[in-house]
N, C-alpha and C. Protein backbone atom coordinates (compact mmCIF):
# COMPACT_ATOMS: atom_id res chain seq x y z
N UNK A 1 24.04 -123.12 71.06
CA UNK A 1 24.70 -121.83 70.96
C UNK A 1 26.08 -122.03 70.33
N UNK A 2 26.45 -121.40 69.12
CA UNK A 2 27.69 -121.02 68.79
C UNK A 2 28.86 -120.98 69.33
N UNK A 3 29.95 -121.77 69.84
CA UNK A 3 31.30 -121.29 70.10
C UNK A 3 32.14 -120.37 68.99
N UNK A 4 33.20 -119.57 69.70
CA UNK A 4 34.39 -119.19 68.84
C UNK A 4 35.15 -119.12 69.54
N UNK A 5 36.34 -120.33 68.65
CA UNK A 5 37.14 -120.38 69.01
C UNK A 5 38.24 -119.61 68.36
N UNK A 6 39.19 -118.96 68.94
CA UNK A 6 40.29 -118.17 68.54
C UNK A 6 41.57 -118.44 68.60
N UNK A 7 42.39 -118.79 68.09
CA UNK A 7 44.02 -118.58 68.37
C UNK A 7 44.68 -117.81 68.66
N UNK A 8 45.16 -117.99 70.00
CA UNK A 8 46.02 -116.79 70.41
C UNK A 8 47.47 -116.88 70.61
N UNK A 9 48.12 -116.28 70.92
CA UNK A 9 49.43 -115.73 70.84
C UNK A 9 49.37 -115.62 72.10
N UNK A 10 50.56 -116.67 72.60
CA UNK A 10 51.23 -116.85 73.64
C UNK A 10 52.52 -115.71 73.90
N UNK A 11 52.27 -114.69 75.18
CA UNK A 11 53.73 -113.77 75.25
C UNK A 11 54.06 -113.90 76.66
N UNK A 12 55.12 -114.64 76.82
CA UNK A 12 55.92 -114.64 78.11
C UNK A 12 56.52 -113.25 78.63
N UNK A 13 55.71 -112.67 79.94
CA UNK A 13 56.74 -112.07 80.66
C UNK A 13 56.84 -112.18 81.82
N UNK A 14 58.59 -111.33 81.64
CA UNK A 14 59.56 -112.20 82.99
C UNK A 14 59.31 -111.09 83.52
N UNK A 15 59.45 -111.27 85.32
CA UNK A 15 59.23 -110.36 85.96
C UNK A 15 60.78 -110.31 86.75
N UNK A 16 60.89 -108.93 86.67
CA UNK A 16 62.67 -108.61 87.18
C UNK A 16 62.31 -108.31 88.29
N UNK A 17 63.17 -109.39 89.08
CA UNK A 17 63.13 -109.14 90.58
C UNK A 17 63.79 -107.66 91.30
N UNK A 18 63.16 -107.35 92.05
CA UNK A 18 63.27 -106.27 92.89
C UNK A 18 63.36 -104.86 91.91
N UNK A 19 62.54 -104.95 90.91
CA UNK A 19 62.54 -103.86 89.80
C UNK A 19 61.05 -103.16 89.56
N UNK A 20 60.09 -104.11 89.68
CA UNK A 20 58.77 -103.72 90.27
C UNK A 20 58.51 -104.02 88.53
N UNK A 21 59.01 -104.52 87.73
CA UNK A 21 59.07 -104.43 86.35
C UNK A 21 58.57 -106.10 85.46
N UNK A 22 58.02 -105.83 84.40
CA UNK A 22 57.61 -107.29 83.63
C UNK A 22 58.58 -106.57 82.57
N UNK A 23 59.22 -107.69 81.68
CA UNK A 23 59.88 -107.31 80.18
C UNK A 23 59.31 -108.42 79.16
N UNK A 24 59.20 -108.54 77.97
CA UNK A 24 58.87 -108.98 77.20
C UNK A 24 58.96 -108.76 75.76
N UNK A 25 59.53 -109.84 74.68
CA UNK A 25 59.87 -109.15 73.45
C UNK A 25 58.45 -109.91 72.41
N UNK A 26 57.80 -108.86 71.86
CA UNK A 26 56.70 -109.60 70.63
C UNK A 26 56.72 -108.22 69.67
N UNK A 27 56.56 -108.93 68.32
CA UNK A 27 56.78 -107.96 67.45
C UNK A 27 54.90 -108.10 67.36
N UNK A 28 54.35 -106.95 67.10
CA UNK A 28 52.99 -106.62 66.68
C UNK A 28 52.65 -105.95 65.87
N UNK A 29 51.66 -106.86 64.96
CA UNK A 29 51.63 -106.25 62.77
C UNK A 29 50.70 -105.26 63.27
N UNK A 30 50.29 -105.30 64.20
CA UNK A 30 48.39 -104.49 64.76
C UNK A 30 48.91 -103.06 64.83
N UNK A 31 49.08 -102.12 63.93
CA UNK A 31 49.81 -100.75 64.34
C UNK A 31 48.98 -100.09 65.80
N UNK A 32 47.86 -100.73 66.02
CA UNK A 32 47.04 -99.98 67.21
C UNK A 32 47.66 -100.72 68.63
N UNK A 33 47.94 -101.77 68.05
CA UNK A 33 48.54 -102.12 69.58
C UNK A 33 50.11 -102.21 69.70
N UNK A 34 50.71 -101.97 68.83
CA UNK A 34 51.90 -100.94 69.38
C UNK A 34 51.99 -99.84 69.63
N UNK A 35 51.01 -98.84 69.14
CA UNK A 35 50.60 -97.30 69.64
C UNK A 35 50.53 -97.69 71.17
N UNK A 36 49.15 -98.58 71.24
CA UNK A 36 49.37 -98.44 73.29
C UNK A 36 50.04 -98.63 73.91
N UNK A 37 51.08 -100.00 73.20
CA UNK A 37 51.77 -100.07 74.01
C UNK A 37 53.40 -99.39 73.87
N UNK A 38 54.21 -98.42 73.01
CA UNK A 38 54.96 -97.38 72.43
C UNK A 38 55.76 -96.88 73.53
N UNK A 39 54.89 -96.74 74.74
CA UNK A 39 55.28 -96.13 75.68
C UNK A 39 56.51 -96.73 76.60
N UNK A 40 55.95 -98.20 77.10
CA UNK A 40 57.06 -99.00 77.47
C UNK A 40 57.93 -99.73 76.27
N UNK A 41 58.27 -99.72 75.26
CA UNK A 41 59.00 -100.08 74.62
C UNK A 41 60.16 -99.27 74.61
N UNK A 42 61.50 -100.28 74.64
CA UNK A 42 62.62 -99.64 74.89
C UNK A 42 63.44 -100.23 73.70
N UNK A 43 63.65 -99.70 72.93
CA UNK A 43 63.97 -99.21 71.28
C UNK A 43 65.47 -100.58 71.35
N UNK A 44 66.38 -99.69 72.34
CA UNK A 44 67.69 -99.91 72.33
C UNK A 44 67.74 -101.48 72.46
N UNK A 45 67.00 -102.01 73.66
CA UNK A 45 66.72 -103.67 73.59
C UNK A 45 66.07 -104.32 73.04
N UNK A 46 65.32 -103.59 71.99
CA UNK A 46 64.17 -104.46 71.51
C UNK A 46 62.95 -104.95 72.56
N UNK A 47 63.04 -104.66 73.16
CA UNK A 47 61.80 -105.53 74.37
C UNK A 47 60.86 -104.26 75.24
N UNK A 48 59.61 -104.58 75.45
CA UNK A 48 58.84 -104.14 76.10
C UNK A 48 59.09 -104.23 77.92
N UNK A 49 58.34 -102.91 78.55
CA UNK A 49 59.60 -103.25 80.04
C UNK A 49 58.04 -102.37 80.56
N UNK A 50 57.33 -103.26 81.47
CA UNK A 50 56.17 -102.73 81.68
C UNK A 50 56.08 -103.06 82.96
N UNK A 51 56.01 -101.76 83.93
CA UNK A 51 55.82 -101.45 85.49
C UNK A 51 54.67 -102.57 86.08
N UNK A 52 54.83 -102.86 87.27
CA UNK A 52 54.04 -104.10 87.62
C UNK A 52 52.69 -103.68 87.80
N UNK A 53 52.40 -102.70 88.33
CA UNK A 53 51.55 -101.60 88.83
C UNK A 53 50.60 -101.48 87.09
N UNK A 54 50.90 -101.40 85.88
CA UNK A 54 50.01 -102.11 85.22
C UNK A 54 49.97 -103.13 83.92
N UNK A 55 50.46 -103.72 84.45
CA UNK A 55 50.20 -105.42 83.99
C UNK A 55 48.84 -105.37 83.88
N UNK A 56 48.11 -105.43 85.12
CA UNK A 56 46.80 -105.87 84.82
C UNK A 56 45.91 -105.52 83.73
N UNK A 57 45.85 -104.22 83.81
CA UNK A 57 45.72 -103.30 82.26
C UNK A 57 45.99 -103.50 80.89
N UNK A 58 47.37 -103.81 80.70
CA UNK A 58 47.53 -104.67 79.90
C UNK A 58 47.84 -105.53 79.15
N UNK A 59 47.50 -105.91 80.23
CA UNK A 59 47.21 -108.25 80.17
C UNK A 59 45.48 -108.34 79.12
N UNK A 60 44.35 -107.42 80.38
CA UNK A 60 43.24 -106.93 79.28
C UNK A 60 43.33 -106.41 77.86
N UNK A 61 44.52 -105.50 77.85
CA UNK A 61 44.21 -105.14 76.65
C UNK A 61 44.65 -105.59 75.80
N UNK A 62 45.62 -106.72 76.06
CA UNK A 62 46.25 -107.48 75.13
C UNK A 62 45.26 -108.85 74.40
N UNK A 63 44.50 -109.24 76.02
CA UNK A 63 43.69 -110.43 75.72
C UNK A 63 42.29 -109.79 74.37
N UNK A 64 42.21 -108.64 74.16
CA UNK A 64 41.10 -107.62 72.82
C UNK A 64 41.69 -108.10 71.86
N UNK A 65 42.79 -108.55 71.50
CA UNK A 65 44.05 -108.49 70.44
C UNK A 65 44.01 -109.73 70.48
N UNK A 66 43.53 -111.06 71.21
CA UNK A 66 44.04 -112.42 71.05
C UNK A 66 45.71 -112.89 71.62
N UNK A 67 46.03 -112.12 72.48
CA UNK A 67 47.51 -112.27 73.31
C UNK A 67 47.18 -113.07 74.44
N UNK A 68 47.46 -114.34 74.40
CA UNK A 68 47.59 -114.68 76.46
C UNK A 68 49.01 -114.32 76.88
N UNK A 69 49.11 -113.26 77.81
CA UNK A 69 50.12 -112.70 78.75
C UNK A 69 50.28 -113.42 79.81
N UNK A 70 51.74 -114.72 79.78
CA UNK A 70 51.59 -115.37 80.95
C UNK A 70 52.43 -114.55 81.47
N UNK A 71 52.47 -114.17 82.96
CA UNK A 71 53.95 -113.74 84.04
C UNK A 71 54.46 -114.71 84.10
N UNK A 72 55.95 -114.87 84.22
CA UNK A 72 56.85 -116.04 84.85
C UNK A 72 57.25 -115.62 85.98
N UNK A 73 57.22 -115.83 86.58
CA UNK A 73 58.34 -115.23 88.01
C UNK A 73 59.94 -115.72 88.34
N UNK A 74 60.67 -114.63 89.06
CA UNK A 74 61.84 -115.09 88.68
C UNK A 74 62.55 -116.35 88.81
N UNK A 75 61.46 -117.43 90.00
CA UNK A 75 62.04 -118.32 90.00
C UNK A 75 61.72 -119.76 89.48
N UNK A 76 60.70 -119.36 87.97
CA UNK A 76 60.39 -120.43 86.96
C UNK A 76 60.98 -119.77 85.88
N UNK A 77 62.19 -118.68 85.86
CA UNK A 77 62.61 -118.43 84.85
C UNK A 77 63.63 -119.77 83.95
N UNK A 78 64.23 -120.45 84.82
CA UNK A 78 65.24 -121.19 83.94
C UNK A 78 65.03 -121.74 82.99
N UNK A 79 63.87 -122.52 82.40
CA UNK A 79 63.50 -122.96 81.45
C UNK A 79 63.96 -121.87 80.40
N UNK A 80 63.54 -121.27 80.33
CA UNK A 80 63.11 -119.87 79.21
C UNK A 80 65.25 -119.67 78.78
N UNK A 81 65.89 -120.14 79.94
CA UNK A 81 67.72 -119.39 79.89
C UNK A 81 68.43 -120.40 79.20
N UNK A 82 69.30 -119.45 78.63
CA UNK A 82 70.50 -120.66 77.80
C UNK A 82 71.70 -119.48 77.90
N UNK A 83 72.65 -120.04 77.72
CA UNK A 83 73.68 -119.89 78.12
C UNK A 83 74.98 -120.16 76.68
N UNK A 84 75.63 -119.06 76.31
CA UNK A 84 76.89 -119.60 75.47
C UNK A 84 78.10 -118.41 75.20
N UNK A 85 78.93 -119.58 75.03
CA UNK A 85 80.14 -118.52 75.13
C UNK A 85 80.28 -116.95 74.69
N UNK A 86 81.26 -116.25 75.39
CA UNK A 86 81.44 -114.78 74.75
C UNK A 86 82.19 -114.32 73.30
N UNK A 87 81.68 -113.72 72.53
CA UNK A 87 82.42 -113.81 71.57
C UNK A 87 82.31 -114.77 70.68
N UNK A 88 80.78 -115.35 70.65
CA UNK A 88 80.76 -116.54 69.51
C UNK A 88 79.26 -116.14 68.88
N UNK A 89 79.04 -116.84 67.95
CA UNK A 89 78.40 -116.24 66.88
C UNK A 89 76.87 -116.61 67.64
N UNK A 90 76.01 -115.94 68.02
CA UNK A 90 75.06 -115.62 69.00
C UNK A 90 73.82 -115.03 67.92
N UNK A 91 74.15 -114.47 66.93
CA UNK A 91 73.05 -113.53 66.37
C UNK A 91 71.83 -114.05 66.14
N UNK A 92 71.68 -115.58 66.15
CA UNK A 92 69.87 -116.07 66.26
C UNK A 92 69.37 -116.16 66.97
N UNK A 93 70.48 -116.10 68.50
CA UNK A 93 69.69 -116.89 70.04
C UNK A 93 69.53 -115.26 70.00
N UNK A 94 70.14 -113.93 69.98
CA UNK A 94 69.91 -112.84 70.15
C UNK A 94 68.14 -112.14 69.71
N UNK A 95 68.08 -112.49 68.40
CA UNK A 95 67.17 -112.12 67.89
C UNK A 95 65.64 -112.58 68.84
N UNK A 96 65.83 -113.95 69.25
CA UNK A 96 64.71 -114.16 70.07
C UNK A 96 64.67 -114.10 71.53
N UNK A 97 65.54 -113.37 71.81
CA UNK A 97 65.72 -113.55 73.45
C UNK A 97 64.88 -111.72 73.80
N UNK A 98 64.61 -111.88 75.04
CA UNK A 98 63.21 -110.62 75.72
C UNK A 98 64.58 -109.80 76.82
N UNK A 99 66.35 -110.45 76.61
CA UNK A 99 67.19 -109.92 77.45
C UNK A 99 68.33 -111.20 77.71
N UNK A 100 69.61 -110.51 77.73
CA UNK A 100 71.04 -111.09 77.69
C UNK A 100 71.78 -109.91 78.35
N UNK A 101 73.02 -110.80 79.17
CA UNK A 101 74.02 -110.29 79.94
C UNK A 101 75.10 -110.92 79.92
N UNK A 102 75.96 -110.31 80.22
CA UNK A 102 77.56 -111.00 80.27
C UNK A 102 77.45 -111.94 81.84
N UNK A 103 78.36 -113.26 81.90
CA UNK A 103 78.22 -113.73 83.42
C UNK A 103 79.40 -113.95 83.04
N UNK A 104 80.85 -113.64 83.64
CA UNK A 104 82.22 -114.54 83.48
C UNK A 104 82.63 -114.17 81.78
N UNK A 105 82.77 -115.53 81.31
CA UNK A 105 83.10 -115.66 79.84
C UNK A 105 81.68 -115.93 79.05
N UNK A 106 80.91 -115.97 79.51
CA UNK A 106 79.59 -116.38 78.91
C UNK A 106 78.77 -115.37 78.80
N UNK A 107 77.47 -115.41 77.72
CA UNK A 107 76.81 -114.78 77.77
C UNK A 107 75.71 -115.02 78.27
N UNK A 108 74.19 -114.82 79.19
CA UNK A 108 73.34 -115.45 79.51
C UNK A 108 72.27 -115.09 78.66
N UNK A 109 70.90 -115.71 78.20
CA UNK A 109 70.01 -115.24 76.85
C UNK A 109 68.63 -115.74 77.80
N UNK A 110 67.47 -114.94 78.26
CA UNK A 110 66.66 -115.04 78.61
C UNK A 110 65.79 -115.23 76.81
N UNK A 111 64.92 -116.46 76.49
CA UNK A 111 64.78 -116.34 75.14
C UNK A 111 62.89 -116.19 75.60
N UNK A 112 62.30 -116.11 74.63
CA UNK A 112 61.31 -115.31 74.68
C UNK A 112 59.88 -116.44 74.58
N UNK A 113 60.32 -117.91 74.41
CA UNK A 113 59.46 -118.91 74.80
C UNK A 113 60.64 -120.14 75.15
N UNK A 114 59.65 -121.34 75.36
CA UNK A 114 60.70 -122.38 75.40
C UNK A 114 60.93 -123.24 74.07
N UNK A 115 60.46 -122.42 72.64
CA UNK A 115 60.32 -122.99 71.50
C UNK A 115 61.97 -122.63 71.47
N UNK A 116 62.13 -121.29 71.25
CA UNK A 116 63.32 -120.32 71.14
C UNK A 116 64.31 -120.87 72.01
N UNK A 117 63.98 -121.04 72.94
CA UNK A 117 64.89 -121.82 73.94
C UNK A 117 65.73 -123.00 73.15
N UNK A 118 64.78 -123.80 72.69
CA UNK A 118 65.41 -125.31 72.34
C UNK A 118 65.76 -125.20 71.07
N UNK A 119 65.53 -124.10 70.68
CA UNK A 119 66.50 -123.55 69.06
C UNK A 119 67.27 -123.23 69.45
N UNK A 120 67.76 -122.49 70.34
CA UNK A 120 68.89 -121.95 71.02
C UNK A 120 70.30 -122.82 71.23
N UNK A 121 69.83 -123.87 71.99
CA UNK A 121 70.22 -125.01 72.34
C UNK A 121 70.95 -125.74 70.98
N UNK A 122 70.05 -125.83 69.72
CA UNK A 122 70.10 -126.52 68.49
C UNK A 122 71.55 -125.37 68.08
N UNK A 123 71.67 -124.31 68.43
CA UNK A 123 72.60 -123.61 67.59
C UNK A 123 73.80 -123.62 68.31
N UNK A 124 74.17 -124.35 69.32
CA UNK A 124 75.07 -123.88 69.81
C UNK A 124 74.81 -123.93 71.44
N UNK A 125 73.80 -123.07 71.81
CA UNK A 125 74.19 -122.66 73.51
C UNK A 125 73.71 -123.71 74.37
N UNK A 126 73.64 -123.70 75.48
CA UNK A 126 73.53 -124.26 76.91
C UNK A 126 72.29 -124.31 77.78
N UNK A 127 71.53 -124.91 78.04
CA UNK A 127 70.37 -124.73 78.94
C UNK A 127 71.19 -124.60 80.20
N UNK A 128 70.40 -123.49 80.81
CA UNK A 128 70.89 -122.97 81.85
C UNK A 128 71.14 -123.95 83.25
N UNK A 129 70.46 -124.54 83.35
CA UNK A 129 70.34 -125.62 84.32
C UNK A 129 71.70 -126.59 83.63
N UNK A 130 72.18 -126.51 82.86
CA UNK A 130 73.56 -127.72 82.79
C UNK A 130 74.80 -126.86 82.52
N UNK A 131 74.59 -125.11 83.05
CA UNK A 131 75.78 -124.54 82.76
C UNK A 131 76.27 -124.47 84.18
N UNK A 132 78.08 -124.14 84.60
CA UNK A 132 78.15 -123.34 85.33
C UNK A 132 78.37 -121.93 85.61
N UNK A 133 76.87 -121.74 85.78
CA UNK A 133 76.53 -120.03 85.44
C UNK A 133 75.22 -119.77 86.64
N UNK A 134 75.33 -119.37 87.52
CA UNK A 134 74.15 -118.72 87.87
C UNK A 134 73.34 -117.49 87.10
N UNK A 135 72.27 -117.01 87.48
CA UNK A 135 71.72 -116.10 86.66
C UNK A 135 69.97 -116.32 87.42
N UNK A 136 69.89 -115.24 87.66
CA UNK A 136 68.56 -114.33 88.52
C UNK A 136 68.22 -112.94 87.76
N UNK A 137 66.94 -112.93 86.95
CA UNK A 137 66.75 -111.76 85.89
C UNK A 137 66.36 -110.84 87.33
């Protein structure tokens, strides 16, 4: 019997504690599967912000499309965090991060795999684990 095998597209989302919420940033060429998903997309951040209540839904409907939707939970987020000063030239770790906040003088960059992550790192910022910065999405 025939296998097929497919390549899929890995999309990390983080789940925001005590928000009942997954977020996640992927750009999608598929105009049908940004129609479904249109709804939770929040323009202003760039990132998708999808109620926990249905994930399950679609996690399925993503896996039709060739997407594996992993959850992270908040407390295997650090890998994914980097960390760099305020006011410094940020605009590539920005582009791939799923969410960023001010902590102190720093900025914190949740990035959107751990590829992005260690580019991050390459430009400048901080893996979160060697800053002093806490940070809980």
């Amino acid at each position: 019997m025939p296998t097929f095998d497919a390549d899929t597209t890995d999309i990390n989302a983080f789940e925001v504690e005590d928000a009942d919420l997954y977020i996640f940033s992927q750009y999608f060429d598929q105009e049908e599967v940004f129609a479904e998903l249109h709804e939770y997309y929040n323009s202003e951040q760039y990132r998708f912000e999808i109620p926990t209540g249905e994930m399950d839904r679609i996690e399925s409907f993503l896996d039709e499309y060739f997407y594996d939707l992993n959850r992270v939970a908040p407390d295997a987020i650090e890998p994914f965090c980097v960390v760099k000063e305020k006011y410094t030239d940020h605009a590539d770790i920005l582009r791939n991060s799923a969410y960023h906040t001010g902590r102190g003088s720093n900025t914190v960059f949740v990035m959107q795999d751990r590829l992005s992550a260690e580019q991050a790192v390459e430009r400048g910022a901080t893996p979160l684990a060697d800053a002093d910065t806490s940070f809980r999405l």
